[in-house]
PDB file of N, CA and C in Angstrom:
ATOM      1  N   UNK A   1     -14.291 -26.067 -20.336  1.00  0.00           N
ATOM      2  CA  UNK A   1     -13.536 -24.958 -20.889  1.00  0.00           C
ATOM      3  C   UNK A   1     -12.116 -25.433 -21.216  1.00  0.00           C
ATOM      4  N   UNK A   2     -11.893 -24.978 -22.287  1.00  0.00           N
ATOM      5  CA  UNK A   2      -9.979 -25.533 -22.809  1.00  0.00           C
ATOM      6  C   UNK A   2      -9.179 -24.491 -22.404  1.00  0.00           C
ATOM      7  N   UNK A   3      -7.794 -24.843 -22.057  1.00  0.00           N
ATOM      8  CA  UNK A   3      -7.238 -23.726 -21.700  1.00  0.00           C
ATOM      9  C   UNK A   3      -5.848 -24.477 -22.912  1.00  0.00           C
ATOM     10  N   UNK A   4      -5.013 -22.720 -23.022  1.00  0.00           N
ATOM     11  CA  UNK A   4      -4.388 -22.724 -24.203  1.00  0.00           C
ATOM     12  C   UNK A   4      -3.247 -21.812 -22.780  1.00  0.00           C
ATOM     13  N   UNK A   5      -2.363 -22.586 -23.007  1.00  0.00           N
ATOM     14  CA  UNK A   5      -0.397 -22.013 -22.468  1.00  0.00           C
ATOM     15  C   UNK A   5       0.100 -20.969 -23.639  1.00  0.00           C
ATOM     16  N   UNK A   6       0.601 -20.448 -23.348  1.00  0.00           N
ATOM     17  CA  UNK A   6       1.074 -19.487 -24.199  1.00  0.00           C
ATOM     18  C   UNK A   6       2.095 -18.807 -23.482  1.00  0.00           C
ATOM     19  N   UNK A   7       3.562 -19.347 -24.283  1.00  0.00           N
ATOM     20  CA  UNK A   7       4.676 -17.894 -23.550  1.00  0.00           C
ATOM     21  C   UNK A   7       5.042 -16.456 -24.081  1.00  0.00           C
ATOM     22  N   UNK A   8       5.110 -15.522 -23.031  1.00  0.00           N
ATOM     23  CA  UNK A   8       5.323 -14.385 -23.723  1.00  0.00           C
ATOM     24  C   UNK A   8       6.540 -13.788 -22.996  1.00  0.00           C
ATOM     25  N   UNK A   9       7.324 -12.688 -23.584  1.00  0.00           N
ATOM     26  CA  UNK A   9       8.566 -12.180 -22.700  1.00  0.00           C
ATOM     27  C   UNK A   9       7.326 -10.814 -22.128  1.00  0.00           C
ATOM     28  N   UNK A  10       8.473 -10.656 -21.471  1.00  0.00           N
ATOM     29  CA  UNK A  10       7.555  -9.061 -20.905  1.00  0.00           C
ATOM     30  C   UNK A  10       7.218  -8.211 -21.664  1.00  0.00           C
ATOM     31  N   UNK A  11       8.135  -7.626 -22.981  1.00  0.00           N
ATOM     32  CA  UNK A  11       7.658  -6.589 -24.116  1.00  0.00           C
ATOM     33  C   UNK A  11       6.521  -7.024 -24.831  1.00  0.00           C
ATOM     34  N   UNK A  12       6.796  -8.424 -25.279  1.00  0.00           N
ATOM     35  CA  UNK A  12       5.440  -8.689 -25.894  1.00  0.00           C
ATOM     36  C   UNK A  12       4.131  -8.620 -24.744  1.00  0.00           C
ATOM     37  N   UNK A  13       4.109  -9.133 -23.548  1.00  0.00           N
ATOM     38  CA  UNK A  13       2.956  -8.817 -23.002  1.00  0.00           C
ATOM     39  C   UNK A  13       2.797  -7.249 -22.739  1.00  0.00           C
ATOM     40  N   UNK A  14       2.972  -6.747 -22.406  1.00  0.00           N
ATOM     41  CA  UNK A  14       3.533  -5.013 -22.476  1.00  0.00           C
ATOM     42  C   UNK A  14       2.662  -4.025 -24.128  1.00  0.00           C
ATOM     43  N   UNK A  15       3.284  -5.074 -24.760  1.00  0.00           N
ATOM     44  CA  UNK A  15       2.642  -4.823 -26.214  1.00  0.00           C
ATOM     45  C   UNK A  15       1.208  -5.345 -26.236  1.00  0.00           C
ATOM     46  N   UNK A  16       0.975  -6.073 -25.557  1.00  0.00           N
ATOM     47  CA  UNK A  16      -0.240  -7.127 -25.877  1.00  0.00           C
ATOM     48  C   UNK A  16      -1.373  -5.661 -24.855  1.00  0.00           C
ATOM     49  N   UNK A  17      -1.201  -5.541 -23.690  1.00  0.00           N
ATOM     50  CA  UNK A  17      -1.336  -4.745 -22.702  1.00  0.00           C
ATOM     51  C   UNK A  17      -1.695  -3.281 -23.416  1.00  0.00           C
ATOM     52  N   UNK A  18      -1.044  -2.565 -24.276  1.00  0.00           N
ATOM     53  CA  UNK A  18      -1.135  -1.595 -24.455  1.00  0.00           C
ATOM     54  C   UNK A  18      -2.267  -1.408 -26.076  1.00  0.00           C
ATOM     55  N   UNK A  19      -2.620  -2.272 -26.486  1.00  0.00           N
ATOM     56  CA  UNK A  19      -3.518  -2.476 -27.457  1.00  0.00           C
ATOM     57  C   UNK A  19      -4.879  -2.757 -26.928  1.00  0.00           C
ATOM     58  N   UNK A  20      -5.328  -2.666 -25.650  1.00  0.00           N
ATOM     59  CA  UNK A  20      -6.594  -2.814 -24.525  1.00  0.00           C
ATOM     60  C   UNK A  20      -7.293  -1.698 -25.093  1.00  0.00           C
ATOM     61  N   UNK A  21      -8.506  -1.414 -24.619  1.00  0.00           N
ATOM     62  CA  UNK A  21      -8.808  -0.364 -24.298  1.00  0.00           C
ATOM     63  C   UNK A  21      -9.101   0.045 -22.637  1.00  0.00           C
ATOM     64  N   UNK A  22      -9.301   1.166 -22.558  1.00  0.00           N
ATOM     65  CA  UNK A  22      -9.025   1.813 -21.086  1.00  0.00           C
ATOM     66  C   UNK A  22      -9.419   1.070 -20.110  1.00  0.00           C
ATOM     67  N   UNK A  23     -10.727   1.048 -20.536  1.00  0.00           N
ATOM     68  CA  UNK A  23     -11.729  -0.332 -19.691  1.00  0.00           C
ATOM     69  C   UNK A  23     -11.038  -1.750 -19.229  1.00  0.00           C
ATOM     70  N   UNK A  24     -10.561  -1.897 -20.091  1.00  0.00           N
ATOM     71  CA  UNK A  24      -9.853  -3.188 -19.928  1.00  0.00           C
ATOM     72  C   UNK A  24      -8.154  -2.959 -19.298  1.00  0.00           C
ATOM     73  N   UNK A  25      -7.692  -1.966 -19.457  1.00  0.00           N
ATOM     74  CA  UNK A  25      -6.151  -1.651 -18.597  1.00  0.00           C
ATOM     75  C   UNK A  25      -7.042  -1.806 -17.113  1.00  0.00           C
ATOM     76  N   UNK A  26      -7.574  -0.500 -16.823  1.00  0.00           N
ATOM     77  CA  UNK A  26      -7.881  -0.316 -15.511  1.00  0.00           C
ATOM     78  C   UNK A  26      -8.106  -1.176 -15.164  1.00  0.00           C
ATOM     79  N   UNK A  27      -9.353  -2.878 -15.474  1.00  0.00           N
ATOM     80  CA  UNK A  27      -9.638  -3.748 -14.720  1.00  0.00           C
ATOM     81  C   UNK A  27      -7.995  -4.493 -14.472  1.00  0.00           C
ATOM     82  N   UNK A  28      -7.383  -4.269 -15.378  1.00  0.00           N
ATOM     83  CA  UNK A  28      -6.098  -5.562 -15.168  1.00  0.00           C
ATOM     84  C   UNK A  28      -5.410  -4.649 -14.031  1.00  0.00           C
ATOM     85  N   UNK A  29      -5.169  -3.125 -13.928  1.00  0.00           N
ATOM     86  CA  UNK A  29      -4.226  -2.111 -13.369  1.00  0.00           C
ATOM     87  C   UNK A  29      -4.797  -3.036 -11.574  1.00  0.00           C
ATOM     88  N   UNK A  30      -6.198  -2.728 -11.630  1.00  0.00           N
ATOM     89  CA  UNK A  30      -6.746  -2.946 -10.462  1.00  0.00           C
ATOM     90  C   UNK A  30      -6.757  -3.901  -9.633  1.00  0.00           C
ATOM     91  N   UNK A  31      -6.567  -5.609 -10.532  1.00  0.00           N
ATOM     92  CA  UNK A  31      -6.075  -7.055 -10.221  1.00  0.00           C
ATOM     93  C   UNK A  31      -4.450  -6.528  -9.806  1.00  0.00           C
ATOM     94  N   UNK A  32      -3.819  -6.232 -10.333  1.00  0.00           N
ATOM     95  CA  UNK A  32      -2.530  -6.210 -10.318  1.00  0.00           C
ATOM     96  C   UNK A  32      -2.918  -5.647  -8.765  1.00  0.00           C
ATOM     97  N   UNK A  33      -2.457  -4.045  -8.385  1.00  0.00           N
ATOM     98  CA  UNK A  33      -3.220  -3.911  -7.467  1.00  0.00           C
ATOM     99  C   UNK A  33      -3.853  -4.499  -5.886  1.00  0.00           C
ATOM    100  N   UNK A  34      -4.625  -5.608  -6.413  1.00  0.00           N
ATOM    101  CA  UNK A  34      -5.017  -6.198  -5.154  1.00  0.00           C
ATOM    102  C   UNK A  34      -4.294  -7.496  -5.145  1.00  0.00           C
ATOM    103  N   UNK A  35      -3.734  -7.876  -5.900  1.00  0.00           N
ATOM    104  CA  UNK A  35      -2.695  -9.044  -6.012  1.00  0.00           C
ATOM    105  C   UNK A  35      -1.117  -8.387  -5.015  1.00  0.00           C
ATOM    106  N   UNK A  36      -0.919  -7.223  -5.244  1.00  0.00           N
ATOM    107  CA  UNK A  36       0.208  -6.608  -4.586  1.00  0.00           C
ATOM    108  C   UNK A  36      -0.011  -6.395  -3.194  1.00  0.00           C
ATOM    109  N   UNK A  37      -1.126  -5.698  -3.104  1.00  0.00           N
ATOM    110  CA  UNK A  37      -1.721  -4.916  -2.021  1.00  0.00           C
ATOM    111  C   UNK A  37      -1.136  -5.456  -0.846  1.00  0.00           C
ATOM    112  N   UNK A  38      -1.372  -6.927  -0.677  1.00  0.00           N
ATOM    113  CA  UNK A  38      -1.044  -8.039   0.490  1.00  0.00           C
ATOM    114  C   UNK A  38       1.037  -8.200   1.092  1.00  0.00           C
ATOM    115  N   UNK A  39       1.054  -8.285  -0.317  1.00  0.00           N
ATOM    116  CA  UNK A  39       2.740  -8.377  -0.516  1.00  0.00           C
ATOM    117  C   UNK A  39       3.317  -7.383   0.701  1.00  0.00           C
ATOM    118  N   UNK A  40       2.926  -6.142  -0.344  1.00  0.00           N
ATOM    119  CA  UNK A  40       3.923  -4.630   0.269  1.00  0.00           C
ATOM    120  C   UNK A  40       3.297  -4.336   1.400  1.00  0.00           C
ATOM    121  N   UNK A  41       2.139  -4.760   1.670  1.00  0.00           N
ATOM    122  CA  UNK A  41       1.764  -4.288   3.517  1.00  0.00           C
ATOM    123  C   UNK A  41       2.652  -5.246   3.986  1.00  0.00           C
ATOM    124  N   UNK A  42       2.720  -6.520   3.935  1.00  0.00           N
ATOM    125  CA  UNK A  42       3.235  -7.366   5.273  1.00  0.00           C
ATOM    126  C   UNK A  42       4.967  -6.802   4.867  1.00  0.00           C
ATOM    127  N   UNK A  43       5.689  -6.442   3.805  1.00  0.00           N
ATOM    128  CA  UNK A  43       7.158  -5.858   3.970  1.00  0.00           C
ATOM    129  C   UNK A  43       7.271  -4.686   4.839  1.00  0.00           C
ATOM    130  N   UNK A  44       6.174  -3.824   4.885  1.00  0.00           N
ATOM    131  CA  UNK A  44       5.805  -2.746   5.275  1.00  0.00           C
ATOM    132  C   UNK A  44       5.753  -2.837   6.678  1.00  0.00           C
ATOM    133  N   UNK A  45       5.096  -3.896   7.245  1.00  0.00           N
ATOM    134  CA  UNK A  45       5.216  -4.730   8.908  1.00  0.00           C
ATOM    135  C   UNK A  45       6.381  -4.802   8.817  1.00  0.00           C
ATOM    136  N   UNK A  46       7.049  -5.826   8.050  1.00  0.00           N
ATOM    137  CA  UNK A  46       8.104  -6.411   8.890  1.00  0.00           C
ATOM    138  C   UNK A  46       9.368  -5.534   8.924  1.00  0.00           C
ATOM    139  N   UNK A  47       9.491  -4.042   8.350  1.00  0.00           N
ATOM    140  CA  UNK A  47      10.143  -3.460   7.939  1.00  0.00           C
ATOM    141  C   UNK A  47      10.592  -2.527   9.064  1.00  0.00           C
ATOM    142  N   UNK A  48       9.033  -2.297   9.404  1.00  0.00           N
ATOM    143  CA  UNK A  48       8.714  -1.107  11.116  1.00  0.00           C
ATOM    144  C   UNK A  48       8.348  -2.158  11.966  1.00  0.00           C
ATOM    145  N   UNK A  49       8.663  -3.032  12.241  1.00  0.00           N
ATOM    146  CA  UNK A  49       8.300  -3.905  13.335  1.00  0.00           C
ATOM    147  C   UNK A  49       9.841  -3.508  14.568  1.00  0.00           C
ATOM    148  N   UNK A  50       9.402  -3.322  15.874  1.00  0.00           N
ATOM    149  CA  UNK A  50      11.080  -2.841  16.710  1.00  0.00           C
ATOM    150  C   UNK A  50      10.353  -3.350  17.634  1.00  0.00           C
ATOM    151  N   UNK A  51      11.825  -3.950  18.575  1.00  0.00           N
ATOM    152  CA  UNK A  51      11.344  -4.243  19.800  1.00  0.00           C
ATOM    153  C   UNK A  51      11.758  -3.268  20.558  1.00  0.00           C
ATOM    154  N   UNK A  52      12.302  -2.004  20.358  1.00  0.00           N
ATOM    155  CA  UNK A  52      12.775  -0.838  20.902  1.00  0.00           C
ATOM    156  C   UNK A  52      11.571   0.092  21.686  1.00  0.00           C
ATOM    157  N   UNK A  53      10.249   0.060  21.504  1.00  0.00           N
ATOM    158  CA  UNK A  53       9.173   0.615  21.522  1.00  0.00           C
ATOM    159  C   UNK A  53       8.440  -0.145  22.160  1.00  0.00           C
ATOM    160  N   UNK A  54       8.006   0.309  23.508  1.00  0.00           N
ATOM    161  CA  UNK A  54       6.544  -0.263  24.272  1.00  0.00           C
ATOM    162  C   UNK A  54       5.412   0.056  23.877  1.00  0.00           C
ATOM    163  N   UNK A  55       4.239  -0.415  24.574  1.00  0.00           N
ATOM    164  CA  UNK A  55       3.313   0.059  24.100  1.00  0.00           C
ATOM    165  C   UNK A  55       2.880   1.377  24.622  1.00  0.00           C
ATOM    166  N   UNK A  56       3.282   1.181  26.293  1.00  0.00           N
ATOM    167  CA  UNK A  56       3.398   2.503  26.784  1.00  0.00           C
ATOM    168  C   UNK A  56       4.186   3.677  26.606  1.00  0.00           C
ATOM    169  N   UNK A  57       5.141   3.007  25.989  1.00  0.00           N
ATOM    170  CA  UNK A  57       6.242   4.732  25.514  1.00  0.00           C
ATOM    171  C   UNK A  57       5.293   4.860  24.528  1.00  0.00           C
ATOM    172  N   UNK A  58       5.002   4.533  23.705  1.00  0.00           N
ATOM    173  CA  UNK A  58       3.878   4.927  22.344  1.00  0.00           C
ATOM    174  C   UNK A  58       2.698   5.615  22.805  1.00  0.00           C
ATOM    175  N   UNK A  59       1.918   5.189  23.492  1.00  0.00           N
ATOM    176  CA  UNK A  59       1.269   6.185  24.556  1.00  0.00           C
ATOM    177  C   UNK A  59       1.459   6.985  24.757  1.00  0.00           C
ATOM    178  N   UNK A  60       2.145   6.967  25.775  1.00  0.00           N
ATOM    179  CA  UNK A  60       2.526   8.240  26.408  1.00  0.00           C
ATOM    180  C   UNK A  60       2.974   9.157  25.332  1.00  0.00           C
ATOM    181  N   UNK A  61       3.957   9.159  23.982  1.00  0.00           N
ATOM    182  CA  UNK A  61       4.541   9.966  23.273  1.00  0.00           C
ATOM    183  C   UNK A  61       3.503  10.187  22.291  1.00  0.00           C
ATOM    184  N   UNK A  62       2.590   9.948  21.843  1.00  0.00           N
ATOM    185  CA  UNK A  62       1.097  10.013  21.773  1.00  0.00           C
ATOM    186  C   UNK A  62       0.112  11.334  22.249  1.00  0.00           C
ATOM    187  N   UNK A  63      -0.193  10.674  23.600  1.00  0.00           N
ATOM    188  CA  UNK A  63      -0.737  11.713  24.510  1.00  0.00           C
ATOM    189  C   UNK A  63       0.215  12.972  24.782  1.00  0.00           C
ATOM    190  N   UNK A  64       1.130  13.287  24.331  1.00  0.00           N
ATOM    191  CA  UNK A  64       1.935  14.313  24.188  1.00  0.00           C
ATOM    192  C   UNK A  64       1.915  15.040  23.142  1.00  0.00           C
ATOM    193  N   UNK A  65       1.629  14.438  22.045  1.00  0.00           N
ATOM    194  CA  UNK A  65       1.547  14.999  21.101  1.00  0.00           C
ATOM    195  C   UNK A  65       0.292  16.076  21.166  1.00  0.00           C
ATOM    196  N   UNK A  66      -0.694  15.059  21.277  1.00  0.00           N
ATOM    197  CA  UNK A  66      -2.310  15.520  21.387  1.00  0.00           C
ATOM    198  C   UNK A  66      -2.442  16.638  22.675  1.00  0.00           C
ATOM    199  N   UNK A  67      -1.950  16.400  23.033  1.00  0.00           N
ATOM    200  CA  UNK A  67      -1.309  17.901  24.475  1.00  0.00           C
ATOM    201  C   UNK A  67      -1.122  19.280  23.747  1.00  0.00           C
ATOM    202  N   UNK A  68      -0.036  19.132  22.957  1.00  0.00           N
ATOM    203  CA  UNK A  68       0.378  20.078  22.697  1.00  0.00           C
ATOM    204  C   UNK A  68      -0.372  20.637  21.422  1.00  0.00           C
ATOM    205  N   UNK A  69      -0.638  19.634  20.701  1.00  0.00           N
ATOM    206  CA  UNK A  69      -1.581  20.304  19.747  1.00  0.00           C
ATOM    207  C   UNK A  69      -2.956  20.737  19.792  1.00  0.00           C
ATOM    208  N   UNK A  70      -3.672  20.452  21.157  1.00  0.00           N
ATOM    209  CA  UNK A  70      -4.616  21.019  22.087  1.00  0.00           C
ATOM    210  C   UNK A  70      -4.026  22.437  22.416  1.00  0.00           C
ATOM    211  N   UNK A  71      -3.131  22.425  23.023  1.00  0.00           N
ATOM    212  CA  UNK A  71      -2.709  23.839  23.677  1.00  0.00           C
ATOM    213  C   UNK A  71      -2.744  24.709  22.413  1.00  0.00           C
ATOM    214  N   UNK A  72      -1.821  24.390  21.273  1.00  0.00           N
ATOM    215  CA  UNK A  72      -1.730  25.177  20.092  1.00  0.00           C
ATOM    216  C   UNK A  72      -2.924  25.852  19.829  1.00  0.00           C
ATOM    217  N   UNK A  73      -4.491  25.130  20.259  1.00  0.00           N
ATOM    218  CA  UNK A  73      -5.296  25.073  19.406  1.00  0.00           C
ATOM    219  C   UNK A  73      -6.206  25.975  20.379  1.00  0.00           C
ATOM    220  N   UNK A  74      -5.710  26.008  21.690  1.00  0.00           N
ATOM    221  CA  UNK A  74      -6.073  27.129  22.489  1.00  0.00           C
ATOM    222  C   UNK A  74      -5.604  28.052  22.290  1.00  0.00           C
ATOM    223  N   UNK A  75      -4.565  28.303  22.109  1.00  0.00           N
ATOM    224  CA  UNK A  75      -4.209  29.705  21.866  1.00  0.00           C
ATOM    225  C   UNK A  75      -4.258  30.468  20.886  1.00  0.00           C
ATOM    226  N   UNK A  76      -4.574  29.685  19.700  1.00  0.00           N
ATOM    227  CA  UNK A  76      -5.548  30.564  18.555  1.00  0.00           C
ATOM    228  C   UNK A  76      -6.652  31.834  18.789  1.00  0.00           C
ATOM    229  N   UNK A  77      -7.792  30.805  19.546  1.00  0.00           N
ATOM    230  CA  UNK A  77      -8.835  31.520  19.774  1.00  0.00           C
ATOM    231  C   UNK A  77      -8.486  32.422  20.890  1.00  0.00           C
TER     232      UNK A  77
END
């Protein structure tokens, strides 16, 4: 198989992009997509990552939650 380089600025690919048909955006929308996917989770870690938080305060503030929204859920009925 030959492969052919080709530079483009962003408008022209943009332009190139928008002359697809649907079929063909969505598959590229969807690469794009799982090409990102990886990126913005691990910023997403390292963003909420604290050493302020045990595992047991998380727990416990947890099981508190689920407490009270049990009780709530008693006193409906």
């Amino acid at each position: 198989m030959k492969t052919v380089n080709i530079e483009l600025d962003k408008s022209q690919f943009i332009r190139i992009i928008n002359r697809l048909d649907d079929k063909d955006k969505l598959d590229i929308f969807n690469e794009l997509k799982k090409s990102l996917f990886l990126k913005r989770f691990n910023k997403l870690l390292k963003s909420t990552r604290t050493s302020e938080l045990s595992l047991d305060e998380i727990t416990k503030e947890v099981e508190s939650v689920r407490k009270n929204r049990y009780e709530k859920g008693k006193q409906i009925l």
